[in-house]
N, C-alpha and C. Protein backbone atom coordinates (compact mmCIF):
# COMPACT_ATOMS: atom_id res chain seq x y z
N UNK A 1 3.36 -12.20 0.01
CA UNK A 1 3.71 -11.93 -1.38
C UNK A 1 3.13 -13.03 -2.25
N UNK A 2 3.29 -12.78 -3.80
CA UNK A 2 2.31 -13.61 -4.31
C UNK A 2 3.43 -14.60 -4.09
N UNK A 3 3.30 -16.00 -5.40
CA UNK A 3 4.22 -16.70 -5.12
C UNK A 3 5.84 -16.60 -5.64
N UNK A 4 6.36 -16.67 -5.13
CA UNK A 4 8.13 -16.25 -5.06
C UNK A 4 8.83 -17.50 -5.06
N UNK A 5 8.31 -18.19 -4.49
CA UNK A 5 8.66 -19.32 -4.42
C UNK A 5 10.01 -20.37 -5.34
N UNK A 6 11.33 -20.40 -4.57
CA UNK A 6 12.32 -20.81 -5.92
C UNK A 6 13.22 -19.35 -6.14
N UNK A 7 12.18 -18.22 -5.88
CA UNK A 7 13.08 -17.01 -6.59
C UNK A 7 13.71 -16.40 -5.70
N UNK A 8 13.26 -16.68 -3.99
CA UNK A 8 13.58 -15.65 -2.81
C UNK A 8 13.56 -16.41 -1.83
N UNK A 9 14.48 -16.86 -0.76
CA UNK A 9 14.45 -17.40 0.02
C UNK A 9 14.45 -16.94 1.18
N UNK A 10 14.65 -15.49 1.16
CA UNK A 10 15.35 -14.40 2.49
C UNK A 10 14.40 -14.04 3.24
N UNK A 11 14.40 -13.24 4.27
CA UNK A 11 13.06 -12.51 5.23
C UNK A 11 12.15 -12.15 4.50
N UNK A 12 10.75 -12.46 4.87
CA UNK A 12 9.73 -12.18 3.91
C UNK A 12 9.63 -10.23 3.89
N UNK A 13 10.25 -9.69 5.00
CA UNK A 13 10.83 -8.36 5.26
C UNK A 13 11.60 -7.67 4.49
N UNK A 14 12.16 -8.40 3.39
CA UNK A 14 13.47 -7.41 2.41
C UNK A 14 12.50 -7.71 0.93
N UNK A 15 11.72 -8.47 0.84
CA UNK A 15 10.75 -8.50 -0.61
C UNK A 15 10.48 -7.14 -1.02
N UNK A 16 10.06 -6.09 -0.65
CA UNK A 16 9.73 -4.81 -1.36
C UNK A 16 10.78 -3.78 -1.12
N UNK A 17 11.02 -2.78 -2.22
CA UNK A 17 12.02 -1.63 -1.83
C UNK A 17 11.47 -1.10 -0.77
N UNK A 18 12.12 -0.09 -0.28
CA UNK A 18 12.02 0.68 0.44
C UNK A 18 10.97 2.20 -0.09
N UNK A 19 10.90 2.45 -1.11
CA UNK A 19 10.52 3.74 -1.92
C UNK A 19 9.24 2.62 -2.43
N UNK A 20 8.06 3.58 -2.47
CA UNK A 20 6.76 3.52 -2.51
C UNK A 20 6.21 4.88 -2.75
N UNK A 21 4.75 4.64 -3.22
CA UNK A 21 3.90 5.56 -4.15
C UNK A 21 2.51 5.80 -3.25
N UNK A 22 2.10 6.74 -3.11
CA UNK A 22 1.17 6.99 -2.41
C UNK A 22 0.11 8.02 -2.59
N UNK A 23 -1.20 7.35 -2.98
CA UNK A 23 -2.44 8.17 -3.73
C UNK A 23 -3.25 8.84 -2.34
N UNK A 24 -3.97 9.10 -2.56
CA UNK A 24 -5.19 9.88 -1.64
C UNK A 24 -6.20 8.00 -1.04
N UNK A 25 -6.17 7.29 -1.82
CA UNK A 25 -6.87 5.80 -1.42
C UNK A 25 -6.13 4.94 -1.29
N UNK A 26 -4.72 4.80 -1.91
CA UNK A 26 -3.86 3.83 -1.56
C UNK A 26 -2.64 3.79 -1.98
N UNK A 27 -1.63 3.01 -1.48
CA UNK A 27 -0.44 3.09 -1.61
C UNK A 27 -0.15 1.86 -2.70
N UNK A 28 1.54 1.72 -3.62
CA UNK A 28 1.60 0.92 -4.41
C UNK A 28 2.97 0.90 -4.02
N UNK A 29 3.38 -0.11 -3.95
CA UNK A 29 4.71 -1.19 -3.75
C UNK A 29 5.32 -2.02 -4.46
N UNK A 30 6.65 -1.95 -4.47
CA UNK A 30 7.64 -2.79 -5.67
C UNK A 30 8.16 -3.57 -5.08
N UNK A 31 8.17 -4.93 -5.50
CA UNK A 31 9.66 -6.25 -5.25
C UNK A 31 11.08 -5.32 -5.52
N UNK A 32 12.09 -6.12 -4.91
CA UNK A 32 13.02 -5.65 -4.77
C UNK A 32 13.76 -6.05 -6.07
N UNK A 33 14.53 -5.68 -6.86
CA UNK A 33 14.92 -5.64 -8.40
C UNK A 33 16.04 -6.75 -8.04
N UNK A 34 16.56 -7.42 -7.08
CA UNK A 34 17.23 -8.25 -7.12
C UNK A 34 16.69 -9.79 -6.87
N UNK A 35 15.15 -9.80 -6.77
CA UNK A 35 14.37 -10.61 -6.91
C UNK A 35 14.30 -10.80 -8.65
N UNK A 36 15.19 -11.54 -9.06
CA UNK A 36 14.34 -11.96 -10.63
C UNK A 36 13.82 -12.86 -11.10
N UNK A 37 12.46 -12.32 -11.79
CA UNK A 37 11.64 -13.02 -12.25
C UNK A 37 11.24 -13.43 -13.72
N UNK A 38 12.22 -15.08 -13.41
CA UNK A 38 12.58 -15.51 -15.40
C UNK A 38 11.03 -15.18 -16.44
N UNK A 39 11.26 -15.34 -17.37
CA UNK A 39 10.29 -15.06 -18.53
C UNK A 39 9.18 -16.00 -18.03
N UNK A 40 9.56 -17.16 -17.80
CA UNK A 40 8.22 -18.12 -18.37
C UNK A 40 7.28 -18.07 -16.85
N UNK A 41 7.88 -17.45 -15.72
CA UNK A 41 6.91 -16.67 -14.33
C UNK A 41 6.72 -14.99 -14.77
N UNK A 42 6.33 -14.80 -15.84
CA UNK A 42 6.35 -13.18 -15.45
C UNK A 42 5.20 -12.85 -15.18
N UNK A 43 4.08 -13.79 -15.08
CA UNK A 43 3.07 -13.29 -14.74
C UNK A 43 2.85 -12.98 -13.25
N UNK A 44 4.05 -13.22 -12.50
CA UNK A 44 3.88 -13.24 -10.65
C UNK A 44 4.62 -11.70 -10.81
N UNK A 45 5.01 -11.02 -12.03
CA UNK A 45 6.04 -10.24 -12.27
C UNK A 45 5.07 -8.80 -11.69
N UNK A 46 4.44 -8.69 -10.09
CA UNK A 46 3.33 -7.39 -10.13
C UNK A 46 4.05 -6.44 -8.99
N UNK A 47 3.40 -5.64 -9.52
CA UNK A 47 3.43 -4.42 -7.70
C UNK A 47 2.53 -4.79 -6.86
N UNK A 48 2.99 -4.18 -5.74
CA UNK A 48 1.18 -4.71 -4.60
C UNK A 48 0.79 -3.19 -4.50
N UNK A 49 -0.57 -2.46 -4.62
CA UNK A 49 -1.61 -1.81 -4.21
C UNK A 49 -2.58 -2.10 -3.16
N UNK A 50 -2.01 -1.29 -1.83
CA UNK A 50 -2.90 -1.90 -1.20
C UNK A 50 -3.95 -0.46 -0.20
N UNK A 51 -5.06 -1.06 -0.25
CA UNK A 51 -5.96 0.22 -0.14
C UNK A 51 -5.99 0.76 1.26
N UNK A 52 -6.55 2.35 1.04
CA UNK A 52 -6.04 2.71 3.09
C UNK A 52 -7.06 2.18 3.52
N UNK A 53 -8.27 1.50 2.88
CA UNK A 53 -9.41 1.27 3.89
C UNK A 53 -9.94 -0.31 3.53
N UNK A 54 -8.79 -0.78 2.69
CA UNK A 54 -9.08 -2.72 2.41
C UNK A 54 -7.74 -3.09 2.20
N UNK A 55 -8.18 -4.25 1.21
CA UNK A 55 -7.01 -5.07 1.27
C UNK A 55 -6.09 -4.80 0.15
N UNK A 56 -5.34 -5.76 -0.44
CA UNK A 56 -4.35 -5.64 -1.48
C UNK A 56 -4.58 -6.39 -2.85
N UNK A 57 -4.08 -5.66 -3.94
CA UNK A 57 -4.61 -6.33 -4.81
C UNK A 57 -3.34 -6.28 -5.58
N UNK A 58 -2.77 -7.36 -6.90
CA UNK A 58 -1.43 -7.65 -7.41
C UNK A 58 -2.16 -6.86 -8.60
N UNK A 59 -1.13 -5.59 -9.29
CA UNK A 59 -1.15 -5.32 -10.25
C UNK A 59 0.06 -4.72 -11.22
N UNK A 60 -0.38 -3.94 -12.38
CA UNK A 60 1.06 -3.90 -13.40
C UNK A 60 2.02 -2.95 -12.58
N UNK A 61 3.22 -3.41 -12.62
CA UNK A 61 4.42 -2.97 -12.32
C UNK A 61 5.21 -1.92 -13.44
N UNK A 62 5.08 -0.80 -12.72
CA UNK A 62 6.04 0.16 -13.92
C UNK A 62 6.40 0.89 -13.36
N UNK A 63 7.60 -0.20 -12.40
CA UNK A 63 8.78 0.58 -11.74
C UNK A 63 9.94 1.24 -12.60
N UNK A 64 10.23 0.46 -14.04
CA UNK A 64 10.43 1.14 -14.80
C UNK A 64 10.30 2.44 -15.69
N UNK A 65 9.37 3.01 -15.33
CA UNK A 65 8.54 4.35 -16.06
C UNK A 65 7.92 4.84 -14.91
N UNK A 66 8.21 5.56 -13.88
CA UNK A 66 7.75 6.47 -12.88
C UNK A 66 6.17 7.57 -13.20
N UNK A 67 6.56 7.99 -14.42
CA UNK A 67 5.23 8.93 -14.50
C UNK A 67 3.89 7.84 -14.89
N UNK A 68 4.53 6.66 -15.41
CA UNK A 68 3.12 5.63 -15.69
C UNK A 68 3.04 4.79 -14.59
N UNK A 69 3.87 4.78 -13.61
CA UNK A 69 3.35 4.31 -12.15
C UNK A 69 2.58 4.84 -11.82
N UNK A 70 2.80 6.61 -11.72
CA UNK A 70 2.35 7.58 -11.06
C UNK A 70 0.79 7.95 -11.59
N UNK A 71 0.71 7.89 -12.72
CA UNK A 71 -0.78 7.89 -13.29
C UNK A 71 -1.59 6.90 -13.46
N UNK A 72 -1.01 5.60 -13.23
CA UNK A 72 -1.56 4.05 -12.69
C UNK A 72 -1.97 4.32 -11.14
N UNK A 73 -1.48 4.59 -10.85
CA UNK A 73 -2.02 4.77 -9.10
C UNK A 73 -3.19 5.60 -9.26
N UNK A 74 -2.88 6.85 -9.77
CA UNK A 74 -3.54 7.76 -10.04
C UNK A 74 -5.32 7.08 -10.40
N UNK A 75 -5.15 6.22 -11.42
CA UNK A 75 -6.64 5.50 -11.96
C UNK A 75 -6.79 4.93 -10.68
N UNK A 76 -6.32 4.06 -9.89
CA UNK A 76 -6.51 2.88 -9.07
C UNK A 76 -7.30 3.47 -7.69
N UNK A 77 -6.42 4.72 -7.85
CA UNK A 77 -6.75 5.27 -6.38
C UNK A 77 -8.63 6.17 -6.80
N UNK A 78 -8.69 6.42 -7.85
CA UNK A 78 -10.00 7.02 -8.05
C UNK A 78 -11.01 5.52 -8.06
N UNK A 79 -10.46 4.95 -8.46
CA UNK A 79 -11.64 3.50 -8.30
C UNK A 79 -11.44 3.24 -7.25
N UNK A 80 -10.83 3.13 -6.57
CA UNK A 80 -11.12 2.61 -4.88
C UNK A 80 -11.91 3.75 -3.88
N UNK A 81 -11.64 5.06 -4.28
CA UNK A 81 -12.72 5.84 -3.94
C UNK A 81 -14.16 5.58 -3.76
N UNK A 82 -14.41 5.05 -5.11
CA UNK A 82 -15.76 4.75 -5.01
C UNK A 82 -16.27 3.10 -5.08
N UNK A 83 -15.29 2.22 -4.99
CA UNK A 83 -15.28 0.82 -4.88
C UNK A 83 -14.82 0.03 -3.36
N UNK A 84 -14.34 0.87 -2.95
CA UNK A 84 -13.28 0.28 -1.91
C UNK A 84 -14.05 0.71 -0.43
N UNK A 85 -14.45 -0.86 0.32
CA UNK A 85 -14.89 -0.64 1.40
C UNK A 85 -14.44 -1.05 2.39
């Protein structure tokens, strides 16, 4: 995970929910909402995307708004189509 450090001390195993998003190129993953992350770290504040055929990359989180998760993946997974080796 990126750094957590200070915010999570527990199994590096309970960091993401359980419920995840899953494109045709890759899947996208949430911290667990009882992980909080104060204002002046919100930039560690990401989802992980990680591709079926590479690695992972930290991006915007909108576990809050489901259909703009869902059409964020949606972009991510068409660029890794043709980016992702």
């Amino acid at each position: 995970m990126h750094d957590l450090r200070g915010l999570y001390s527990g199994d590096p195993k309970d960091v993401l929910e359980q419920h995840f998003l899953e494109a045709e190129h890759c899947w996208m993953f949430f911290r667990k909402r009882f992980i909080q992350i104060p204002p002046e770290r919100s930039l560690i504040a990401f989802a992980y995307v990680i591709g079926k055929r590479s690695g992972g990359r930290c991006v915007a989180d909108y576990w809050d708004d489901p259909p703009k998760a869902q059409a964020y993946l949606k972009v991510l997974s068409d660029h890794l189509a043709t980016h992702d080796t």
